[in-house]
C-alpha atoms as a PDB file:
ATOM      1  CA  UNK A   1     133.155  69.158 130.231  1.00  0.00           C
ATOM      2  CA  UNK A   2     135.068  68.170 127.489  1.00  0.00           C
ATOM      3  CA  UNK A   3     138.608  67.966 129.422  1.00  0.00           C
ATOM      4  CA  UNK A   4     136.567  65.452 131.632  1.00  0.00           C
ATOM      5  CA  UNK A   5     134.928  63.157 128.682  1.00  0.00           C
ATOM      6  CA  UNK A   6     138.796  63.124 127.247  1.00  0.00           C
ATOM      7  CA  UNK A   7     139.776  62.458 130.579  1.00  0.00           C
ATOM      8  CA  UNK A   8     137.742  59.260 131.183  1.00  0.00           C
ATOM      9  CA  UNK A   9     138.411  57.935 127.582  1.00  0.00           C
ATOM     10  CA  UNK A  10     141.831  58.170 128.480  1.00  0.00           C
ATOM     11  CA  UNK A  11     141.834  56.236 131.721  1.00  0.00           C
ATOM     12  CA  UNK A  12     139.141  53.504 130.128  1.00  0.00           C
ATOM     13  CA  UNK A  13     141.880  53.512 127.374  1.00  0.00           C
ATOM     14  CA  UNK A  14     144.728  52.746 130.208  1.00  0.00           C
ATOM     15  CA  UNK A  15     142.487  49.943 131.486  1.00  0.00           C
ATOM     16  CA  UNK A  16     142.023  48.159 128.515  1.00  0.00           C
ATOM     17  CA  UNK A  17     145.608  48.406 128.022  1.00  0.00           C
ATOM     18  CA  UNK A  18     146.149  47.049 131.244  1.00  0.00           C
ATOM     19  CA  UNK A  19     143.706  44.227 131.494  1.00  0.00           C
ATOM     20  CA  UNK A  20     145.415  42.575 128.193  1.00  0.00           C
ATOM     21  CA  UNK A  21     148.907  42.909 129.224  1.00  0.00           C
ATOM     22  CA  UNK A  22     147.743  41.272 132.463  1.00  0.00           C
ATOM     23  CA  UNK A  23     145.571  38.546 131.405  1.00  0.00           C
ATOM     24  CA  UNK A  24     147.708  37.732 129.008  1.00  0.00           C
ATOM     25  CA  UNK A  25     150.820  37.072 131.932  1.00  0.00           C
ATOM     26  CA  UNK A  26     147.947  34.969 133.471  1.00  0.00           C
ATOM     27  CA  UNK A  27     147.523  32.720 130.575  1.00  0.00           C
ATOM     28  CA  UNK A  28     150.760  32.054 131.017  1.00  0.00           C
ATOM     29  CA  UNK A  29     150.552  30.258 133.957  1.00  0.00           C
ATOM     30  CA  UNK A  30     150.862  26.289 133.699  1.00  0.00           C
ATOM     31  CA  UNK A  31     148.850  24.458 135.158  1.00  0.00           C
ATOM     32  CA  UNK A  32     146.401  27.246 136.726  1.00  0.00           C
ATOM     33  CA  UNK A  33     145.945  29.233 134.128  1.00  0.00           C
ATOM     34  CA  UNK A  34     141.900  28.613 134.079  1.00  0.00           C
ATOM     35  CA  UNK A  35     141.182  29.481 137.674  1.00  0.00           C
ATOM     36  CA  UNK A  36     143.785  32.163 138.008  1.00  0.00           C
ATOM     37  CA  UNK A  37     142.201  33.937 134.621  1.00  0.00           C
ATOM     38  CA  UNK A  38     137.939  33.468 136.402  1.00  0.00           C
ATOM     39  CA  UNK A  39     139.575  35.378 139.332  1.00  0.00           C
ATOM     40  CA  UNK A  40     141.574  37.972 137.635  1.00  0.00           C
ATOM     41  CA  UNK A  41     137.903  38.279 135.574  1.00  0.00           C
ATOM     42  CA  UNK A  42     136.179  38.912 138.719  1.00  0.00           C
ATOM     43  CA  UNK A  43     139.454  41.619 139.729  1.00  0.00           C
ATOM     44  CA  UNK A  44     138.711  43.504 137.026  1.00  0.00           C
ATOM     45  CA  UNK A  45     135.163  43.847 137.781  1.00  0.00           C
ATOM     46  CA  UNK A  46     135.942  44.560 141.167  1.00  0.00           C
ATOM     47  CA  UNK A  47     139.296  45.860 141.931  1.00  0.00           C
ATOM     48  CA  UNK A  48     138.954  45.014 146.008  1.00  0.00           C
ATOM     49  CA  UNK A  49     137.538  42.164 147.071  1.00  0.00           C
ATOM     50  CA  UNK A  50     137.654  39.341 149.330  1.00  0.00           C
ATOM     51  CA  UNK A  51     138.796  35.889 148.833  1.00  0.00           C
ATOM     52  CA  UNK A  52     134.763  34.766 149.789  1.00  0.00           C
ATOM     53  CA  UNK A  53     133.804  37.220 147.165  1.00  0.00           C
ATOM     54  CA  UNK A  54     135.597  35.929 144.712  1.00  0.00           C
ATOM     55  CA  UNK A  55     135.089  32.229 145.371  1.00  0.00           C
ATOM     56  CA  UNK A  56     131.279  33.222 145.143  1.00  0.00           C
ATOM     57  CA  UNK A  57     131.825  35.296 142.026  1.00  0.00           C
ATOM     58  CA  UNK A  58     133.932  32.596 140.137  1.00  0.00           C
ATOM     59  CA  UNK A  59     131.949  29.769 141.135  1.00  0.00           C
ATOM     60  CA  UNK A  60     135.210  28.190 142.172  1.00  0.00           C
ATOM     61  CA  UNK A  61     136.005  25.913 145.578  1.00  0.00           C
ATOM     62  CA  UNK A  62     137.916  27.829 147.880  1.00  0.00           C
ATOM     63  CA  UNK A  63     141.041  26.234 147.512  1.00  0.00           C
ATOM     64  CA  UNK A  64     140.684  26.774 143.771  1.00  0.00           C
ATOM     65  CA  UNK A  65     139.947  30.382 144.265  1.00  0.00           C
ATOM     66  CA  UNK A  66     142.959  30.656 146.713  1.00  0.00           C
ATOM     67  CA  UNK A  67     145.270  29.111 144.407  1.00  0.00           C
ATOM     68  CA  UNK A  68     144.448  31.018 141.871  1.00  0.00           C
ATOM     69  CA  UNK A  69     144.401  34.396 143.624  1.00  0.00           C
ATOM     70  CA  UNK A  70     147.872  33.195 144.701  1.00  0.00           C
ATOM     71  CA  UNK A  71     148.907  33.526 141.092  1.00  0.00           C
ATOM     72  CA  UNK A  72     147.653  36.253 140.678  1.00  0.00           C
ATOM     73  CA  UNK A  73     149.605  37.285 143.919  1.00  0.00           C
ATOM     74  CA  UNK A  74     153.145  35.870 142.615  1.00  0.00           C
ATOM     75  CA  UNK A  75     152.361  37.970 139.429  1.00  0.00           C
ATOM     76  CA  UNK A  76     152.544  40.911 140.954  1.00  0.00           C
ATOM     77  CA  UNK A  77     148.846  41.513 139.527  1.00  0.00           C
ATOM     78  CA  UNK A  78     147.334  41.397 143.318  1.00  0.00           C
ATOM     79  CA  UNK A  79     148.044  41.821 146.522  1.00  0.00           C
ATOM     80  CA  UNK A  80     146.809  40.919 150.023  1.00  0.00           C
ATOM     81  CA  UNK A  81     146.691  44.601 151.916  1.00  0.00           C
ATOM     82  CA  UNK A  82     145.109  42.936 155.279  1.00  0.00           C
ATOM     83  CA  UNK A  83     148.294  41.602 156.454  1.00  0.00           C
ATOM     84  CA  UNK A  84     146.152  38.000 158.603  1.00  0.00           C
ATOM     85  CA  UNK A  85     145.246  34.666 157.628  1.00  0.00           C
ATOM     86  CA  UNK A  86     141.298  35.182 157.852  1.00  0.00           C
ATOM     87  CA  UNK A  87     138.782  37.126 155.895  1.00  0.00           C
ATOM     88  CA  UNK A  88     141.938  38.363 153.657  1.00  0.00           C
ATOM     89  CA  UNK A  89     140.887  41.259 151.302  1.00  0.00           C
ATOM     90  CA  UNK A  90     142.900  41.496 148.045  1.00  0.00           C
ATOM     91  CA  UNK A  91     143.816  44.850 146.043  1.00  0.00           C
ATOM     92  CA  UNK A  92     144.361  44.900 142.031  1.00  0.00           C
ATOM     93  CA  UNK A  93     147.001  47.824 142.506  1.00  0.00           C
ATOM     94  CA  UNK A  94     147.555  49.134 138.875  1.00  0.00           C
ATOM     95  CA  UNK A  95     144.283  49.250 138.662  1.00  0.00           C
ATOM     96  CA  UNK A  96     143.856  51.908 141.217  1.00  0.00           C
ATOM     97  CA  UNK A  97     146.031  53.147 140.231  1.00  0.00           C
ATOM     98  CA  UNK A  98     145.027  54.330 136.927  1.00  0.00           C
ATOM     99  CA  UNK A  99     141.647  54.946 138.671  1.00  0.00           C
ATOM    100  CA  UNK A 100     143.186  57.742 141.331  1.00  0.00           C
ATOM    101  CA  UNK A 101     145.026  59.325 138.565  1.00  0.00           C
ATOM    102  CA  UNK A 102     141.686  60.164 136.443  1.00  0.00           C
ATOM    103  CA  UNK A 103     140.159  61.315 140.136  1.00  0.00           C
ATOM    104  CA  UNK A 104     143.083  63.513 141.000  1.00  0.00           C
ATOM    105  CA  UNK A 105     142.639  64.989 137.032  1.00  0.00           C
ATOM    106  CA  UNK A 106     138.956  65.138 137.982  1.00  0.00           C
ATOM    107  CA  UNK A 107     139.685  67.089 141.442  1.00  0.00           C
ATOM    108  CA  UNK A 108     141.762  69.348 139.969  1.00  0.00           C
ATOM    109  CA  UNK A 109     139.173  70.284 137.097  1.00  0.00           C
ATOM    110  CA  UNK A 110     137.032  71.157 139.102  1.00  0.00           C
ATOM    111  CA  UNK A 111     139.048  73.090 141.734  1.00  0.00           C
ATOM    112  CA  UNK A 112     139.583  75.034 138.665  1.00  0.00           C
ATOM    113  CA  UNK A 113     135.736  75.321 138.037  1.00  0.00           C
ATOM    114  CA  UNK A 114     135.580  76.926 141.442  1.00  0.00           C
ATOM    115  CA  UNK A 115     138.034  79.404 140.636  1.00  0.00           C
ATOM    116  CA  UNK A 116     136.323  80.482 137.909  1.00  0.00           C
ATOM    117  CA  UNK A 117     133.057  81.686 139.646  1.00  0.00           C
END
């Protein structure tokens, strides 16, 4: 139990980390830097989305939301993973990332619990 409350403090820690190294690259965006920040706000809430999700979630137009998820997208902070020009679905990688490396910590915990009984 305890290797799995570290665990999670650990990635939450990496996430933190994460989120102000990115959002601060975003603020440093001329000229965008106020849309492209509401829609990396709605990324981190929601690491996969959809370009109508976030334009809902932001409360921006959707060329404002595309532009900024563009950014985002130039960055390196996003990326499209559907590969067409319709109903595009964006990915916030790192942030998987850091996500499937607690689960694969958590997996192997408690393959290890199973061993044990």
């Amino acid at each position: 139990m305890e290797e799995t409350a570290s665990g999670a403090v650990s990635t939450a820690q990496q996430l933190a980390t994460l989120f102000k190294a990115d959002g601060e690259r975003v603020k440093s965006v001329k000229h965008t830097a106020s849309s492209a920040m509401r829609v990396f706000s709605a990324m981190c809430a929601r690491p996969i989305t959809s370009l109508k999700d976030l334009r809902v979630r932001t409360g921006l137009s959707f060329p404002t939301a595309t532009t900024g998820v563009n950014r985002l997208a130039d960055l390196g902070i996003v990326r499209e993973v559907t590969g067409g020009k319709r109903n595009r679905i964006f990915a916030y990688d790192r942030y998987l990332s850091i996500l499937n490396e607690g689960d694969d910590k958590s997996a192997e915990y408690r393959g290890r619990l199973e061993l044990q009984k």
